[in-house]
Protein backbone atom coordinates (compact mmCIF):
# COMPACT_ATOMS: atom_id res chain seq x y z
CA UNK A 1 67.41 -45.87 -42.51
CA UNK A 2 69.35 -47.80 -40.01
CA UNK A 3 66.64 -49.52 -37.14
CA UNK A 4 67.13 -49.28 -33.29
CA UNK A 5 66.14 -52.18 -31.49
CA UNK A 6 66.07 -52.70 -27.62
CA UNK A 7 65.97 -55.83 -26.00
CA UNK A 8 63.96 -56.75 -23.06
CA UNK A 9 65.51 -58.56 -20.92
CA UNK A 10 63.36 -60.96 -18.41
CA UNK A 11 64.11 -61.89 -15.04
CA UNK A 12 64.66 -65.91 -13.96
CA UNK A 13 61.65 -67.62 -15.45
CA UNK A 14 60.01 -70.35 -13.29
CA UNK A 15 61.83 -73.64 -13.41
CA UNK A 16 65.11 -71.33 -13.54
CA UNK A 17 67.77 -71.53 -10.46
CA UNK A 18 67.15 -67.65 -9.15
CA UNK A 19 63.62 -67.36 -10.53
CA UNK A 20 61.24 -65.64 -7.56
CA UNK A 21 59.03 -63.67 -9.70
CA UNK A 22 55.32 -65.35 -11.31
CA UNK A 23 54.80 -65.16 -15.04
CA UNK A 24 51.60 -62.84 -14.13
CA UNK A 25 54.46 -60.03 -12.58
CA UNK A 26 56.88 -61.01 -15.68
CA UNK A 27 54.63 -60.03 -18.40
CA UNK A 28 53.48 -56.88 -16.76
CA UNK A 29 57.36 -55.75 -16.47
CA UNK A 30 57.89 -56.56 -19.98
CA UNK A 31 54.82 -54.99 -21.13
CA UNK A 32 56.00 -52.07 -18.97
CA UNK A 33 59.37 -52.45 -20.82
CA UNK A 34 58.06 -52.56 -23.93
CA UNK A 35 55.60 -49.17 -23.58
CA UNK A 36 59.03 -47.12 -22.95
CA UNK A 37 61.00 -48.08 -26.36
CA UNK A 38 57.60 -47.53 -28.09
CA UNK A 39 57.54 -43.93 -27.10
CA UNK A 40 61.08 -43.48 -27.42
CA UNK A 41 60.49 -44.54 -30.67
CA UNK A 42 62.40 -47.14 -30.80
CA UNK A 43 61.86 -49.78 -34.30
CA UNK A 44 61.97 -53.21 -32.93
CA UNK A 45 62.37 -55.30 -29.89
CA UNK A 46 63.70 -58.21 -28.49
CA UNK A 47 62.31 -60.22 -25.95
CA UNK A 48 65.27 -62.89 -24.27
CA UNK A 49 65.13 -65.09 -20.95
CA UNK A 50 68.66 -63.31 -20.36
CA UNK A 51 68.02 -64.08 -16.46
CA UNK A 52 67.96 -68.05 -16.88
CA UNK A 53 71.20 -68.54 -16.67
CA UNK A 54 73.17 -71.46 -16.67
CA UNK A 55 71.34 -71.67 -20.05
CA UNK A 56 70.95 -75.46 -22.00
CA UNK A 57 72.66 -75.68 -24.99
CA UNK A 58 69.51 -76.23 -26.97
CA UNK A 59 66.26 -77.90 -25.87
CA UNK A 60 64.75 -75.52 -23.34
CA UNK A 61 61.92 -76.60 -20.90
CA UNK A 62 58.28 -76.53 -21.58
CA UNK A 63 57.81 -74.15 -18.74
CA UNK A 64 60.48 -72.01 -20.42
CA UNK A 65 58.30 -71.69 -24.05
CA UNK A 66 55.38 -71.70 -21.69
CA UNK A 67 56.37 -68.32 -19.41
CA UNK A 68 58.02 -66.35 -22.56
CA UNK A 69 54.79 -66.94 -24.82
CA UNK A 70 52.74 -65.23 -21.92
CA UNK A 71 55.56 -62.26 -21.89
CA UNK A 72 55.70 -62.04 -25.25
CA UNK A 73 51.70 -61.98 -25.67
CA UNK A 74 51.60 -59.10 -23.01
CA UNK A 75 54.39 -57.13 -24.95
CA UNK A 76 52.33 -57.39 -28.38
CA UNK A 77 49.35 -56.44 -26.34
CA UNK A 78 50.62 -53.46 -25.31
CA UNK A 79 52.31 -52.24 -28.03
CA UNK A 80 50.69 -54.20 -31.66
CA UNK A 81 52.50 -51.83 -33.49
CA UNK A 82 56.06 -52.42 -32.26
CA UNK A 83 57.58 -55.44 -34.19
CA UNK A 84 58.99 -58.20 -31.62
CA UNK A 85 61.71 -60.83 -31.77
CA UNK A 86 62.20 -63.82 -30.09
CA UNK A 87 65.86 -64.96 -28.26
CA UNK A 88 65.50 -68.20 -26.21
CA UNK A 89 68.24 -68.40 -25.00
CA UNK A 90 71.16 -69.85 -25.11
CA UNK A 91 70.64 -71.30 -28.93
CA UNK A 92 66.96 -72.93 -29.14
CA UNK A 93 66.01 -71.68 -32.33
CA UNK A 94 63.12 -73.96 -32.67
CA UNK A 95 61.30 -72.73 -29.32
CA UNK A 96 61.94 -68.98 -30.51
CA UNK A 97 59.85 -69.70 -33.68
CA UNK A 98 57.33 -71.43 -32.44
CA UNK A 99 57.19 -68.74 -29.80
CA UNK A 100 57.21 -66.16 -32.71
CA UNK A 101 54.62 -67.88 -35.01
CA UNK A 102 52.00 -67.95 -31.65
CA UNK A 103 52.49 -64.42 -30.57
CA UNK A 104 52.92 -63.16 -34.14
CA UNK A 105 56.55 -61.69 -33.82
CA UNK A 106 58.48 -60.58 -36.42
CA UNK A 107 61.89 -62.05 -36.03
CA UNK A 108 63.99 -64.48 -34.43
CA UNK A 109 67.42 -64.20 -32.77
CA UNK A 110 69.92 -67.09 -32.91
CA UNK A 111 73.41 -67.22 -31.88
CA UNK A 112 74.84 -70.25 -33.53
CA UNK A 113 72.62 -71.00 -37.15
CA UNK A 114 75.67 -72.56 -38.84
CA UNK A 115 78.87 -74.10 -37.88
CA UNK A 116 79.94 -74.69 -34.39
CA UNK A 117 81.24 -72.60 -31.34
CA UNK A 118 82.66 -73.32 -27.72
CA UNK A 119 80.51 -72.00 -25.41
CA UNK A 120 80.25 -71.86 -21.77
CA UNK A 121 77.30 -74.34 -22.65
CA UNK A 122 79.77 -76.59 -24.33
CA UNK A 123 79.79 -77.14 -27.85
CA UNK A 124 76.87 -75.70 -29.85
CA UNK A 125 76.28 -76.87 -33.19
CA UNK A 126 73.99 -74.89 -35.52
CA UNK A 127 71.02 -76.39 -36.77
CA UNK A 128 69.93 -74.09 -40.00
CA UNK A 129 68.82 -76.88 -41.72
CA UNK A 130 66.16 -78.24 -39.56
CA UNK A 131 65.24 -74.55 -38.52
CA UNK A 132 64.86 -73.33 -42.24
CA UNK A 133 62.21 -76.60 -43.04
CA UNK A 134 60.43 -76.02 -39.75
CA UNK A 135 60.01 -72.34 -40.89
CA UNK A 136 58.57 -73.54 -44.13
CA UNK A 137 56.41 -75.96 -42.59
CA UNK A 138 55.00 -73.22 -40.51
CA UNK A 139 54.34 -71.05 -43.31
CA UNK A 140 56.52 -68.47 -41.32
CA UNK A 141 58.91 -67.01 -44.17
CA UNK A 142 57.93 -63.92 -43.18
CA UNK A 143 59.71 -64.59 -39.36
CA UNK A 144 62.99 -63.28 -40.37
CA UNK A 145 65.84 -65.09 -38.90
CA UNK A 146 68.76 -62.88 -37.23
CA UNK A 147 71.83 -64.87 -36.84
CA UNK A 148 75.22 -63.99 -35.16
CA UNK A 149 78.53 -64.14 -36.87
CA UNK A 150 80.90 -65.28 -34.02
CA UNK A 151 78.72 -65.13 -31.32
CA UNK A 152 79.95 -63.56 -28.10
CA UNK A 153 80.91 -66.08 -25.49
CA UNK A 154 82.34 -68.25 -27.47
CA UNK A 155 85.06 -69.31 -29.14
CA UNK A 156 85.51 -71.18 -32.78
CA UNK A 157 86.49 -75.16 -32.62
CA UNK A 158 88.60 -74.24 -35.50
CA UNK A 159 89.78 -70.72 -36.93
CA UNK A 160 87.99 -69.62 -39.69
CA UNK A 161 88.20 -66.00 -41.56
CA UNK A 162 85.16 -63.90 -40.48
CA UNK A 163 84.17 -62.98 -44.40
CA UNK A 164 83.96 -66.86 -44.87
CA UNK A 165 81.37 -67.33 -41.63
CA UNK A 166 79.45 -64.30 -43.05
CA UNK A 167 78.73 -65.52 -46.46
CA UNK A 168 77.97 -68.88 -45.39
CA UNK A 169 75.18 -67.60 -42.92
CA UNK A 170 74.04 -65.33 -45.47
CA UNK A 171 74.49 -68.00 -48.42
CA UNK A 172 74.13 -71.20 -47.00
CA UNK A 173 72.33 -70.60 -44.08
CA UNK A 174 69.81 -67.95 -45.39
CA UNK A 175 69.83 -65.94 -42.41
CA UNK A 176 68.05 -62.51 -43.18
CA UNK A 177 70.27 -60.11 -40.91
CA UNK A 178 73.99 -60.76 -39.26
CA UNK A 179 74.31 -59.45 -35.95
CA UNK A 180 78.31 -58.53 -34.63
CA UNK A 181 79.04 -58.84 -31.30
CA UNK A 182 81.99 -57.96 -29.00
CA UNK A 183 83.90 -61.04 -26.58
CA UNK A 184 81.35 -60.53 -23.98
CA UNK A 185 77.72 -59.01 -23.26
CA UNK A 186 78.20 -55.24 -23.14
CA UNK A 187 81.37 -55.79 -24.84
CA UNK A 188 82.31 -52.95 -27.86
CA UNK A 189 82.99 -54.66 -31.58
CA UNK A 190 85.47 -54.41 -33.40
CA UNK A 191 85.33 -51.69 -36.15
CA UNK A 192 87.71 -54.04 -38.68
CA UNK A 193 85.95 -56.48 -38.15
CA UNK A 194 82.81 -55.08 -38.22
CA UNK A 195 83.87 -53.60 -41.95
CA UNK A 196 84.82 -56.97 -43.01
CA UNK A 197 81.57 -58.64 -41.93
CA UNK A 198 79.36 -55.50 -43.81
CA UNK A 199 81.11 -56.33 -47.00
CA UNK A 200 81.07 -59.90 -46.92
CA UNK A 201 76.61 -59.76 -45.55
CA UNK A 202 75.81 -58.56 -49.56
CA UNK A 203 72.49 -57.61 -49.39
CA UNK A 204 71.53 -58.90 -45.75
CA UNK A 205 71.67 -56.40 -42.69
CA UNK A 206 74.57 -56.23 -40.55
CA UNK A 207 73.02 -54.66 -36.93
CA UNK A 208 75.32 -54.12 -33.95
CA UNK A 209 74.57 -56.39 -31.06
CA UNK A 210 76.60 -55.79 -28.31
CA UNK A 211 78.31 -52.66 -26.99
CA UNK A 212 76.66 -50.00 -28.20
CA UNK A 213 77.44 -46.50 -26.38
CA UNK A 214 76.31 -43.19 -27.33
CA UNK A 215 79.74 -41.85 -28.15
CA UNK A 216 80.04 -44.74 -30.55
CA UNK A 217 76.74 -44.02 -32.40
CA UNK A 218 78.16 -42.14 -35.05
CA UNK A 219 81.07 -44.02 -36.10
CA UNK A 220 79.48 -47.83 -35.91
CA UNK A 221 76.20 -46.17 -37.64
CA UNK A 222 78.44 -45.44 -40.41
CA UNK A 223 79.77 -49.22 -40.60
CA UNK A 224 76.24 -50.51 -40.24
CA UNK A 225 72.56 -50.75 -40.57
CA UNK A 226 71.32 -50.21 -36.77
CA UNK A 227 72.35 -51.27 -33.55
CA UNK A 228 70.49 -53.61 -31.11
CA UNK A 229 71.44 -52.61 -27.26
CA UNK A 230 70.32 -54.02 -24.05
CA UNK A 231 72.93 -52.80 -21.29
CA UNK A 232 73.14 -49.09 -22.46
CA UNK A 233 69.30 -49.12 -21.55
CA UNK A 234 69.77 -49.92 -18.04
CA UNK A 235 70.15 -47.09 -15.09
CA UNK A 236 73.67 -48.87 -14.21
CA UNK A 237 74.49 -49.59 -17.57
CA UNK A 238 74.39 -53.58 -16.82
CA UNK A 239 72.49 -56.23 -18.66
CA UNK A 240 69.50 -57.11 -17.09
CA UNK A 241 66.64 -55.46 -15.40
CA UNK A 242 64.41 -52.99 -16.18
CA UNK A 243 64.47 -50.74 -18.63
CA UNK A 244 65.35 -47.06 -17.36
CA UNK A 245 62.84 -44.28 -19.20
CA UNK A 246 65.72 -42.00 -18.98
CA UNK A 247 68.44 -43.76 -20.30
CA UNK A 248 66.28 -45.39 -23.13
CA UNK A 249 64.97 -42.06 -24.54
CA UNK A 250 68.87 -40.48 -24.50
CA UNK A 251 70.02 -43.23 -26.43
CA UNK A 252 67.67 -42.93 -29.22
CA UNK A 253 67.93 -39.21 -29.11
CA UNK A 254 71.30 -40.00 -29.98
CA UNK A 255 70.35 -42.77 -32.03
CA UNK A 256 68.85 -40.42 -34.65
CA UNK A 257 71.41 -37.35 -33.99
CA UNK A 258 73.90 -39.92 -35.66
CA UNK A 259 72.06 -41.54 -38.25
CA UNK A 260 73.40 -40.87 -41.77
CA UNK A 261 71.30 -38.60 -43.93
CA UNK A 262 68.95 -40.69 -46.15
């Protein structure tokens, strides 16, 4: 069956330009957050510091780890049962696993695993290799690793064909699920090319990662195997903030009304 994930998205964290908020009030919102895709029943989550912006390219502060471990140990507090994934943003892969590995989460998200994008960040280069031993190391194989294909908000140094990027993530980067994402956050995919990346993942899941609107449910959940969706879950429709009970519990209402029959 194709999996619904919602992402919970955290305000500035301290040592970030806008943050106002302490970790204490952080983790309770997320917790909060986290108790309303639980009884929507939604499958997974995603914790992300999606309010830190400017993000580093890489290396996030210690304060940064420090703040999202304490969020991330309130949202498996309140809800064991819900599997979690980590997203430090904007691509420091290392901090989400170690992050993952303390609170015991079940995935990681990373936007640039292999090759290398432009970036409002500047120029990220993936780092599978030293991600994939430190996973070992950790005895963590079971953190899966979620990698984008062309991440959004960015832009390739050189052009490459999509089914190529795919089957090197897949093949040479081991990533365990490809996530497709539109230009921009909120941003729809593109159906092709969402078709070309399912056929080139083999055997790996291809999940939606940007866009997703109810009236697209059916036709993407027939290209795919689940969606991940952060802005459809908000009152206004716009990334960031808290989750609205509402507008969670219609989505996967229609989440399941469109799922194929197993």
């Amino acid at each position: 069956m194709p999996r619904l994930v919602g992402v919970l998205h955290l305000p500035p964290l301290p040592g970030s330009p806008r943050a106002r908020q302490s970790v204490a009030d952080l983790a309770r919102a997320a917790a909060r957050d986290a108790r309303i895709l639980r009884a929507a029943g939604y499958d997974h989550a995603v914790l992300e510091n999606f309010g830190d912006a400017p993000f580093f390219k890489h290396d996030v502060p210690a304060i940064t780890i420090a703040a999202m471990t304490a969020c991330a140990l309130a949202v498996r507090d309140a809800c064991p049962e819900l599997p979690l994934g980590i997203n430090v943003l904007r691509n420091d892969a290392a901090a989400a696993l170690a992050i993952a590995v303390a609170v015991g989460a079940a995935a990681i998200r990373v936007n640039v695993l292999s090759g290398a994008r432009v970036t409002d960040q500047g120029v990220i280069e993936g780092r599978a290799a030293e991600l994939l031993r430190l996973r070992h190391d950790l005895a963590a194989d079971h953190v899966q690793i979620w990698a984008d294909v062309a991440v959004k908000h960015s832009a390739p140094l050189a052009g490459r064909d999509i089914v190529d990027e795919t089957r090197d993530l897949v093949l040479r980067a081991l990533a365990d699920a490809v996530l497709v994402t539109g230009a921009g956050t909120g941003e729809a995919v593109d159906p092709a090319r969402l078709r070309l990346v399912r056929a080139a993942a083999g055997d790996a899941p291809v999940l939606v990662a940007s866009g997703a609107t109810i009236p697209a449910l059916p036709e993407l959940l027939k290209l795919c195997d689940g969606v991940i969706v952060g802005s459809a879950l908000r009152a206004d429709g716009r990334a960031g903030g808290s989750i609205d009970e509402a507008a969670a519990g219609r989505f996967a209402d229609a989440f399941r009304a469109a799922c194929p029959l197993a």
